[in-house]
C-alpha atoms as a PDB file:
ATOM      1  CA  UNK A   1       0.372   2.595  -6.896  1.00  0.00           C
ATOM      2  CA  UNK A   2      -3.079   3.191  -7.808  1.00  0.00           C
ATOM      3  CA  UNK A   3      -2.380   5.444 -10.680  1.00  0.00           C
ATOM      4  CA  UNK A   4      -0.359   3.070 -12.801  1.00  0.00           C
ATOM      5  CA  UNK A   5      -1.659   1.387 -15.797  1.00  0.00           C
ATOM      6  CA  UNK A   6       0.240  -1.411 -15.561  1.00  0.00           C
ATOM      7  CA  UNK A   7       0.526  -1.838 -11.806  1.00  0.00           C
ATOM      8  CA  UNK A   8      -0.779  -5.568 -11.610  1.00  0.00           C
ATOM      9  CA  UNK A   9      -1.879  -4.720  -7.611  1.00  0.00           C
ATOM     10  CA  UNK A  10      -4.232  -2.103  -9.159  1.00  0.00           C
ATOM     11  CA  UNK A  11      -5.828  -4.071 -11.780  1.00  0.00           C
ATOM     12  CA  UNK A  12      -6.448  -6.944  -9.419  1.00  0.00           C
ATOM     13  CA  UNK A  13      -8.160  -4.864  -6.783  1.00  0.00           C
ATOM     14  CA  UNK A  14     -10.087  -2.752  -9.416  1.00  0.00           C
ATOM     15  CA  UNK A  15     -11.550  -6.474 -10.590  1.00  0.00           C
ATOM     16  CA  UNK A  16     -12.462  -7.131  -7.465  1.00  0.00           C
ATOM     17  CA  UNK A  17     -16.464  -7.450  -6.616  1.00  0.00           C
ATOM     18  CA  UNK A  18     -18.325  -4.608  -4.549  1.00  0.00           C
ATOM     19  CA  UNK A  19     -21.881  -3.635  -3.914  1.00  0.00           C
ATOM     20  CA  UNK A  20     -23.787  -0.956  -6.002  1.00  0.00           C
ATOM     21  CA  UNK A  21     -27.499   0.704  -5.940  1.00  0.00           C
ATOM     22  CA  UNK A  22     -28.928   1.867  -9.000  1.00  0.00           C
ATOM     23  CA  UNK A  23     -31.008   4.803  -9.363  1.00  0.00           C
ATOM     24  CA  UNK A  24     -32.053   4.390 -13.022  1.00  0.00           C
ATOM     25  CA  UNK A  25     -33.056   0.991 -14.708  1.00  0.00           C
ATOM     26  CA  UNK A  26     -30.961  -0.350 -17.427  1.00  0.00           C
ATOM     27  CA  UNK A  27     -32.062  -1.489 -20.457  1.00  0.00           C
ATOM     28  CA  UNK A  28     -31.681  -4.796 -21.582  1.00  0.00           C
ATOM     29  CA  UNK A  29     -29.132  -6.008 -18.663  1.00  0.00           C
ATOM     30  CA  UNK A  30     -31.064  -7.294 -16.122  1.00  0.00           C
ATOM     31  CA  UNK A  31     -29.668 -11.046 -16.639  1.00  0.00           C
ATOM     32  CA  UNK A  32     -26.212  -9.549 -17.111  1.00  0.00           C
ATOM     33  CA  UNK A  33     -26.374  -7.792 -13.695  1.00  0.00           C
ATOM     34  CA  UNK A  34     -28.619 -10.148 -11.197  1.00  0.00           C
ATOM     35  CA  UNK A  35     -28.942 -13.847 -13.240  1.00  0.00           C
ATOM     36  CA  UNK A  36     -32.082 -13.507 -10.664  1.00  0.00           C
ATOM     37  CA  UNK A  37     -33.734 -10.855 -11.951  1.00  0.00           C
ATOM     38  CA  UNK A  38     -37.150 -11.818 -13.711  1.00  0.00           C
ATOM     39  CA  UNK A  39     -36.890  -8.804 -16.257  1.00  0.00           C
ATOM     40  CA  UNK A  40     -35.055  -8.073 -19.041  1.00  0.00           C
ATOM     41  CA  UNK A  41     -34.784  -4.433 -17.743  1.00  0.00           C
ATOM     42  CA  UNK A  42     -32.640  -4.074 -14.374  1.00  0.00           C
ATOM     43  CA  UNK A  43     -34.953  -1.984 -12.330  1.00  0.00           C
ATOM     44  CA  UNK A  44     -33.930   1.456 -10.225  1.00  0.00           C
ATOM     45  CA  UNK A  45     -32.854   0.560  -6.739  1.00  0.00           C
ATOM     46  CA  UNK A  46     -31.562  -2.731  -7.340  1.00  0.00           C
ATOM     47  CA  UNK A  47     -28.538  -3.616  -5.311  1.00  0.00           C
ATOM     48  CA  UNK A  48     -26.393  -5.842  -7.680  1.00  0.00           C
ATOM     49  CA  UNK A  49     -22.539  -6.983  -7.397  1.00  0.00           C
ATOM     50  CA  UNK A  50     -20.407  -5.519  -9.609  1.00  0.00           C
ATOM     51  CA  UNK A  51     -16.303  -4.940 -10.216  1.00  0.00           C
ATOM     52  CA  UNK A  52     -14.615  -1.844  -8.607  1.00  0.00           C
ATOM     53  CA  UNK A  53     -14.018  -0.544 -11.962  1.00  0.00           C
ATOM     54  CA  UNK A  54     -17.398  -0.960 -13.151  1.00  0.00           C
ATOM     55  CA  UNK A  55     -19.085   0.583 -10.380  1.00  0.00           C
ATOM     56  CA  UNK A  56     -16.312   3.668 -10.009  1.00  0.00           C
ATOM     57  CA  UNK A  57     -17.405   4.292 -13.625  1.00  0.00           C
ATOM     58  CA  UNK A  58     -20.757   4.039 -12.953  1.00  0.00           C
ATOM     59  CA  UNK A  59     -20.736   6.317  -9.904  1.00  0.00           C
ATOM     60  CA  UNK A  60     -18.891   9.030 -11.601  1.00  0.00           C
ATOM     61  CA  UNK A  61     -21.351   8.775 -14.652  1.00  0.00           C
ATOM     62  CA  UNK A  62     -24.533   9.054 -12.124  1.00  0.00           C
ATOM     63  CA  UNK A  63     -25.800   5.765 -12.722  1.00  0.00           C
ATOM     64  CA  UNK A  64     -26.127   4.875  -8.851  1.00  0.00           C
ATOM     65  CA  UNK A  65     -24.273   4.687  -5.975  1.00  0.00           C
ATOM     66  CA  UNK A  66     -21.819   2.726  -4.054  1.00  0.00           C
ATOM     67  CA  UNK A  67     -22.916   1.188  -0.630  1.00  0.00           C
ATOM     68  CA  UNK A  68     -20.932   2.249   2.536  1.00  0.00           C
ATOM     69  CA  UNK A  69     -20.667  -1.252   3.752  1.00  0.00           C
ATOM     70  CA  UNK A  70     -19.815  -4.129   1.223  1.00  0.00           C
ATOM     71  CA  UNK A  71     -20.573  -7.610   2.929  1.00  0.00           C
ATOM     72  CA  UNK A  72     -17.996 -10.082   3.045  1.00  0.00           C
ATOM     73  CA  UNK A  73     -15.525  -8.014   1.937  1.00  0.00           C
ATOM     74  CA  UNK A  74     -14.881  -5.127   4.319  1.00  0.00           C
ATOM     75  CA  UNK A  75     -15.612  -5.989   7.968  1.00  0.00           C
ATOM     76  CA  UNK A  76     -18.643  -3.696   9.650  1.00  0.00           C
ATOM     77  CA  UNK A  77     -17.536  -4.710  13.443  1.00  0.00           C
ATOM     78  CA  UNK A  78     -15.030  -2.518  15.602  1.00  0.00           C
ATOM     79  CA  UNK A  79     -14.525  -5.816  17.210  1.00  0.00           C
ATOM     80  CA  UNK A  80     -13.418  -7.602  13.847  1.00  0.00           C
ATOM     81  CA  UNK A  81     -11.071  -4.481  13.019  1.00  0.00           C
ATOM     82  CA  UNK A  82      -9.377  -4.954  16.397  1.00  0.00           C
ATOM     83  CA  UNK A  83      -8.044  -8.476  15.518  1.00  0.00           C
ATOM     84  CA  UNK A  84      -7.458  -7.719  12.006  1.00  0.00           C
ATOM     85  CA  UNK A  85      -4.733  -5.190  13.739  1.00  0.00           C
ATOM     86  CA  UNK A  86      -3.308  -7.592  16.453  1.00  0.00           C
ATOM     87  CA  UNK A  87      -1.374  -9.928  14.701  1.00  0.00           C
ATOM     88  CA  UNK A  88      -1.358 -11.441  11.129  1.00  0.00           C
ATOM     89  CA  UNK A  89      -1.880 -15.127  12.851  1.00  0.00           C
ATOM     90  CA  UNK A  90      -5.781 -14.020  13.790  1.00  0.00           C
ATOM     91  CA  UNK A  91      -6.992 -13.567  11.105  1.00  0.00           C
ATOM     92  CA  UNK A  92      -7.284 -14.685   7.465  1.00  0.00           C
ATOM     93  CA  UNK A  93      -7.382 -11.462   5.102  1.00  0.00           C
ATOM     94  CA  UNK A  94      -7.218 -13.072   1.775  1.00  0.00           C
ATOM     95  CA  UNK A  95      -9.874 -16.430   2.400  1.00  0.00           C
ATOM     96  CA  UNK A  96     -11.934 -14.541   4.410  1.00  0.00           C
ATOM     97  CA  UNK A  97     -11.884 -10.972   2.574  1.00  0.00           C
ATOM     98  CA  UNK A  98      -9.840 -10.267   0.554  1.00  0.00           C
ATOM     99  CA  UNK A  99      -6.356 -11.089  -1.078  1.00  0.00           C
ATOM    100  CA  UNK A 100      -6.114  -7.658  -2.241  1.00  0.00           C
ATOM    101  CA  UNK A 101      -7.830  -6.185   0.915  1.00  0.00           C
ATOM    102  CA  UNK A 102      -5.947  -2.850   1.803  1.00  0.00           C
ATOM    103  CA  UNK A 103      -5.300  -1.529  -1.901  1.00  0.00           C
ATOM    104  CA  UNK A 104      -9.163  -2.630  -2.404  1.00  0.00           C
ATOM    105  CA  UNK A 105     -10.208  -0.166   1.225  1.00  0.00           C
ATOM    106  CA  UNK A 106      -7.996   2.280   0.189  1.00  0.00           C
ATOM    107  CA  UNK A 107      -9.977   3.123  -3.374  1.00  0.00           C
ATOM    108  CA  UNK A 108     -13.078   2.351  -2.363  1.00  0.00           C
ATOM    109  CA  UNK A 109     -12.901   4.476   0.549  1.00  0.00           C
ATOM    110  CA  UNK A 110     -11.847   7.157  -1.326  1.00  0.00           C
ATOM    111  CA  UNK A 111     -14.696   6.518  -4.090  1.00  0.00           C
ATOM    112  CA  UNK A 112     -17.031   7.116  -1.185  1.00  0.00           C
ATOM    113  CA  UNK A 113     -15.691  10.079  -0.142  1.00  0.00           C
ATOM    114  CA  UNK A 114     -15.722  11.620  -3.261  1.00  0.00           C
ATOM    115  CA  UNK A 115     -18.881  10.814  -4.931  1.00  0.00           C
ATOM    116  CA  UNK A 116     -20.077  11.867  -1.466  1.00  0.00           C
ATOM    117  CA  UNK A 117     -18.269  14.748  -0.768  1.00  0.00           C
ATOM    118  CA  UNK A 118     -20.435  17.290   0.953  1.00  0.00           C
ATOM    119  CA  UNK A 119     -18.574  20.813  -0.211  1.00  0.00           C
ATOM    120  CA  UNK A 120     -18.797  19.847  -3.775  1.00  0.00           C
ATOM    121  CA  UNK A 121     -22.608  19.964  -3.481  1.00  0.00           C
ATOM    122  CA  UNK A 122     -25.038  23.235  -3.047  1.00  0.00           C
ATOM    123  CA  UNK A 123     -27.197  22.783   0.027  1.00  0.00           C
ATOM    124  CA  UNK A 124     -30.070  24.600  -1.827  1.00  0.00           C
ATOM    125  CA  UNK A 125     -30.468  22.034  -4.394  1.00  0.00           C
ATOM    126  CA  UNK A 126     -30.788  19.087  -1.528  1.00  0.00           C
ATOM    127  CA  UNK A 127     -32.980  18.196   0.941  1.00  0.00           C
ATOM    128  CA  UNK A 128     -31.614  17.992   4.464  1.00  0.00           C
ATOM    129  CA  UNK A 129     -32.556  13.858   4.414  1.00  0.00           C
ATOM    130  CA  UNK A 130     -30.215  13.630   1.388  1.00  0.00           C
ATOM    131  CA  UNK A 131     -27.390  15.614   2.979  1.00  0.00           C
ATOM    132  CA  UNK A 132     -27.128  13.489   6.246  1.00  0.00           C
ATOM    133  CA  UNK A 133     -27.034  10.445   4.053  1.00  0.00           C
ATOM    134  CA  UNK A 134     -24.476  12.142   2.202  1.00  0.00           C
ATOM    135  CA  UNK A 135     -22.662  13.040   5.202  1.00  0.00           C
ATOM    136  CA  UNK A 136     -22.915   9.449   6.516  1.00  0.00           C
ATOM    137  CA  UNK A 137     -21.202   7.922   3.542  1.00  0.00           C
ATOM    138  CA  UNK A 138     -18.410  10.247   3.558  1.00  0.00           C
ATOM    139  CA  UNK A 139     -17.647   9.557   7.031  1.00  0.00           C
ATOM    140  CA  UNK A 140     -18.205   5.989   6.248  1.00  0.00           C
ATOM    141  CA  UNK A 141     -15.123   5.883   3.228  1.00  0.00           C
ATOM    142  CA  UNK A 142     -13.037   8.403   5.528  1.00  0.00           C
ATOM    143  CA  UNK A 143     -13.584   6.009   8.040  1.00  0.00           C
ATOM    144  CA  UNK A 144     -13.018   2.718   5.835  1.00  0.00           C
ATOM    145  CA  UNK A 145      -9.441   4.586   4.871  1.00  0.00           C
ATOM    146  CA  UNK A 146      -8.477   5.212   8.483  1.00  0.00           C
ATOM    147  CA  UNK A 147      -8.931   2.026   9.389  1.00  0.00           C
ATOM    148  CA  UNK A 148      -7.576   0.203   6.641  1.00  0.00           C
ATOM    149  CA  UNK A 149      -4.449   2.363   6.898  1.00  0.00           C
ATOM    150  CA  UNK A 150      -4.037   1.665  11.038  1.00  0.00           C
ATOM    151  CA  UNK A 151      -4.405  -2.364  10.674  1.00  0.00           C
ATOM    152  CA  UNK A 152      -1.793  -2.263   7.556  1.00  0.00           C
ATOM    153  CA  UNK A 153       0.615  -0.470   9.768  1.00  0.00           C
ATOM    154  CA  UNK A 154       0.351  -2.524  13.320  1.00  0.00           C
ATOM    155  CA  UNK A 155       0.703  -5.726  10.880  1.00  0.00           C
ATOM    156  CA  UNK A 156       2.993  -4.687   8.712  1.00  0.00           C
ATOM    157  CA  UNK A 157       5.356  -4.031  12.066  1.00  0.00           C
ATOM    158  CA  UNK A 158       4.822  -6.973  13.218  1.00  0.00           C
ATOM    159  CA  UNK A 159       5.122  -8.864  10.131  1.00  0.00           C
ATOM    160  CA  UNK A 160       8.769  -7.198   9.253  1.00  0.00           C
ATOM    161  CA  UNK A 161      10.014  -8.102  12.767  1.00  0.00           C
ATOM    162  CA  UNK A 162       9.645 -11.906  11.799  1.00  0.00           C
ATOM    163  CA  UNK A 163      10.747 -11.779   8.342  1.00  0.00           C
ATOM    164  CA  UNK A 164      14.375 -10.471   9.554  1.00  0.00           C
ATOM    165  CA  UNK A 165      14.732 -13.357  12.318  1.00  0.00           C
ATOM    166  CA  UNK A 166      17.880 -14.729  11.938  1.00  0.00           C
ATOM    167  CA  UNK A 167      17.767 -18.675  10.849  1.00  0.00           C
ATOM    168  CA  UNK A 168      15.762 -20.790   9.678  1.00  0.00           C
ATOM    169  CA  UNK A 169      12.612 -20.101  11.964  1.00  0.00           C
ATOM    170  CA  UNK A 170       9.398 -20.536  10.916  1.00  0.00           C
ATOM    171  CA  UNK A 171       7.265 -17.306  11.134  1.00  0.00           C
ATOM    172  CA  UNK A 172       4.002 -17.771  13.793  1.00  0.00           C
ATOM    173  CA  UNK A 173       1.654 -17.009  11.319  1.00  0.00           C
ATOM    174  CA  UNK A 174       0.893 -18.824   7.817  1.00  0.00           C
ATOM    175  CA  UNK A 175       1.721 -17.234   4.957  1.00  0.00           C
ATOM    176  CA  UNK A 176      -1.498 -17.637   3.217  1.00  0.00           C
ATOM    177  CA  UNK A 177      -2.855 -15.587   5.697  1.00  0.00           C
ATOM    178  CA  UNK A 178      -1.310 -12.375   4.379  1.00  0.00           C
ATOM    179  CA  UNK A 179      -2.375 -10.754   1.481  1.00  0.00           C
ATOM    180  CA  UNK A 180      -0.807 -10.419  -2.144  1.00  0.00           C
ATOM    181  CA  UNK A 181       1.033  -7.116  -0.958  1.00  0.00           C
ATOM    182  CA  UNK A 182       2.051  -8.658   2.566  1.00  0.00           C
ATOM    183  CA  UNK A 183       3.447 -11.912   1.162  1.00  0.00           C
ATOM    184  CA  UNK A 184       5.478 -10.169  -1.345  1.00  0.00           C
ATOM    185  CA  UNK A 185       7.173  -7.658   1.917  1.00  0.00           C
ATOM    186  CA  UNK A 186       6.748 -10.396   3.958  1.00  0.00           C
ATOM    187  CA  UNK A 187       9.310 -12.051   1.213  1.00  0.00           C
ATOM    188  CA  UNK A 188      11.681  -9.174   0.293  1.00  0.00           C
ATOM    189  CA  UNK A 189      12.505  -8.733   4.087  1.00  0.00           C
ATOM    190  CA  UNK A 190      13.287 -12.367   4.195  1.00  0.00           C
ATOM    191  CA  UNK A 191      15.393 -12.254   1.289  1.00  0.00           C
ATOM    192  CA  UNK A 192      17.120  -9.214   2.746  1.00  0.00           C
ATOM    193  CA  UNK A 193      17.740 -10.825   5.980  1.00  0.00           C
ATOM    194  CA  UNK A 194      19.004 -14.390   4.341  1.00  0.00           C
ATOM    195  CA  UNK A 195      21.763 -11.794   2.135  1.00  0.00           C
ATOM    196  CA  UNK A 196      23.156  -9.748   4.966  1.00  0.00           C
ATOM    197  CA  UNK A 197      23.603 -13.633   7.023  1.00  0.00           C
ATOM    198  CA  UNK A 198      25.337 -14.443   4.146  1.00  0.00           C
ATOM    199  CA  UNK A 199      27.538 -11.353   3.964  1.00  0.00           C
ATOM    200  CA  UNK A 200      28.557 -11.508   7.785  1.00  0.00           C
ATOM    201  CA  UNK A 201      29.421 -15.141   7.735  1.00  0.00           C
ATOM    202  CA  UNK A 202      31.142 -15.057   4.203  1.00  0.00           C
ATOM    203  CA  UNK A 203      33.690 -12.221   5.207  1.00  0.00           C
ATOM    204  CA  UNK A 204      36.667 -11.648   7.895  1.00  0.00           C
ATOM    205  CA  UNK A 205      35.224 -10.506  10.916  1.00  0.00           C
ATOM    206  CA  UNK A 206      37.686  -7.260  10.317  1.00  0.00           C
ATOM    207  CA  UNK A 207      36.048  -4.556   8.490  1.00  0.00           C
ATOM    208  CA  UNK A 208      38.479  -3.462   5.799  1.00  0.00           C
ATOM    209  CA  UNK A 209      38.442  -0.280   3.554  1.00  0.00           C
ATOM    210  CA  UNK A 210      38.130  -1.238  -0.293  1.00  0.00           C
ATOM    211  CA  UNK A 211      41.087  -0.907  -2.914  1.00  0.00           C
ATOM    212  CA  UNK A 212      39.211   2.728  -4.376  1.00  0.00           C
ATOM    213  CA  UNK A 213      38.562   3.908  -0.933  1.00  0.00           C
ATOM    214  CA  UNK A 214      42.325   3.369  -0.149  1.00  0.00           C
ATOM    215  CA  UNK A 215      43.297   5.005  -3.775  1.00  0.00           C
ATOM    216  CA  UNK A 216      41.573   7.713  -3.186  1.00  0.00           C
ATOM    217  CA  UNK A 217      43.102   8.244   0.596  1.00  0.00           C
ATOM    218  CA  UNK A 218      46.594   8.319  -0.978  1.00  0.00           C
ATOM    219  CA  UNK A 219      46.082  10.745  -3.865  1.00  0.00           C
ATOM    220  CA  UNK A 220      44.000  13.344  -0.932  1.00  0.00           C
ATOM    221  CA  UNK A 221      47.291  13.102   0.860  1.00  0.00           C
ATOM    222  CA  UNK A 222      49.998  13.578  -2.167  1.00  0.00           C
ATOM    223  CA  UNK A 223      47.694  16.326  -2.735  1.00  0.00           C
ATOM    224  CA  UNK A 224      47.960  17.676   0.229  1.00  0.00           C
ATOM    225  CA  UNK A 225      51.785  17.288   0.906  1.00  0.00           C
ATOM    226  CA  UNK A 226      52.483  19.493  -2.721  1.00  0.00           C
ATOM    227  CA  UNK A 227      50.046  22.200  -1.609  1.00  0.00           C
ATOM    228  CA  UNK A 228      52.153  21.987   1.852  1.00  0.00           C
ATOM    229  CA  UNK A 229      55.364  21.219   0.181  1.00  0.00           C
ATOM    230  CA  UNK A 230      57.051  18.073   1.237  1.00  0.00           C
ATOM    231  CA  UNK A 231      60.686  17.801   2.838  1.00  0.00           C
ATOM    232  CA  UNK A 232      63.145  15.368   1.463  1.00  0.00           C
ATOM    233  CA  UNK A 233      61.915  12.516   3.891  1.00  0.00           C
ATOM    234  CA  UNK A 234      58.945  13.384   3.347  1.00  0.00           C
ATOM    235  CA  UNK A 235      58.157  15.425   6.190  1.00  0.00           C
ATOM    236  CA  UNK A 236      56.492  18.344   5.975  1.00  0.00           C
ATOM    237  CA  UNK A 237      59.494  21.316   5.024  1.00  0.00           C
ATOM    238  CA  UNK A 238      56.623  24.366   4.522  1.00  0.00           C
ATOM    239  CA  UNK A 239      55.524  26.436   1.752  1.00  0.00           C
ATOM    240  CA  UNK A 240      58.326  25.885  -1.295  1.00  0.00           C
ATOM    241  CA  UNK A 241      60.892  28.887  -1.996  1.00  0.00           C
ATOM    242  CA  UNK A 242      62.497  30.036  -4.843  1.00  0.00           C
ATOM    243  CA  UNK A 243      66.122  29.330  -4.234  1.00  0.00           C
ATOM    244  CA  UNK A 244      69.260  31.817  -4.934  1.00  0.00           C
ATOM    245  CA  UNK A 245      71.697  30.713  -7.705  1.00  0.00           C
END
């Protein structure tokens, strides 16, 4: 999913805003960064808000790095996390968060723990304050990952179960509530469920074999009967025999 160039899911998430720290100023851009920002130069450890894309790019090119916890957009409390994997009624993923909330956890976790990976850095060219910073971060994605993964999976079960109830019940949660990916599962399992009602209630309650299925059942027995060799009446008469003229 997150490979594809034209996968709409991964553009939208990549365009979504995170938090990033500079460690080098940049020229000329410090309007275009923070409209705040007094200078025309953005200054070194600035914390400015920036797309996913933009700051992936700019981790992997040195220019600063991502923050572990991103406010308003990836909860911080264990508390939170716990009704985020309850139900889908509790709580509001795309108004409160985000709409594309797991695919956004999912990369930026894994952003974290790879510009913070601690085995592709040599501990003699770090001090040991650096390293349990680094170490932090990477458990922080790793962490961001896990969880993201465990609340897509208790509400995705949850979810399904109501999008196959037969009839015309109303789900108890509100759509809206779901995210982009959700709605659209949320949608294909109704679908599914409305076309198998209409199957069962459109045909005989008798399941019958189909015309090739029957075909085929006649020609494996012919077949069988001239390997065998049929009798006049069709009953089996043994292996044919050469007769004596």
């Amino acid at each position: 999913m997150f490979n594809d160039y034209y996968s709409v899911s991964q553009f939208l998430a990549e365009s979504e805003p995170v938090q990033f720290e500079t460690n080098r100023p940049f020229c000329n851009l410090g309007q275009e960064f923070d409209p705040s920002c007094p200078f025309d130069d953005l200054p070194e450890d600035k914390k400015i808000t920036i797309p996913f894309w933009m700051c992936k790019e700019f981790t992997m090119k040195g220019f600063g790095k991502p923050l572990k916890t991103v406010a308003r957009t990836f909860p911080e409390n264990t508390h939170v996390w716990s009704r985020i994997n309850a139900e889908p009624k509790i709580v509001n993923l795309s108004e409160e968060y985000s709409d594309m909330f797991f695919e956004l956890a999912s990369m930026y976790g894994k952003l974290l723990m790879e510009a913070f990976d601690p085995d592709s850095k040599e501990d003699d060219d770090e001090e040991d304050s650096d390293s349990e910073d680094d170490h932090e971060e990477y458990e922080a994605g790793k962490a961001l990952v896990q969880k993201a993964k465990e609340a897509f999976k208790s509400r995705f079960s949850k979810m399904i179960i109501e999008s196959h109830t037969v009839g015309s019940k109303e789900p108890s949660f509100k759509e809206e509530y779901l995210t982009r990916m959700e709605r659209e599962l949320f949608r294909i399992g109704r679908e599914s469920c409305e076309e198998f009602t209409r199957w069962k209630y459109q045909t005989s309650e008798r399941m019958e074999a189909c015309t090739v299925v029957l075909q085929a059942r006649k020609r494996n027995q012919m077949k069988r009967k001239v390997e065998m060799g049929g009798g006049r009446n069709g009953s089996n008469g043994g292996v044919l025999r050469p007769r004596n003229f």
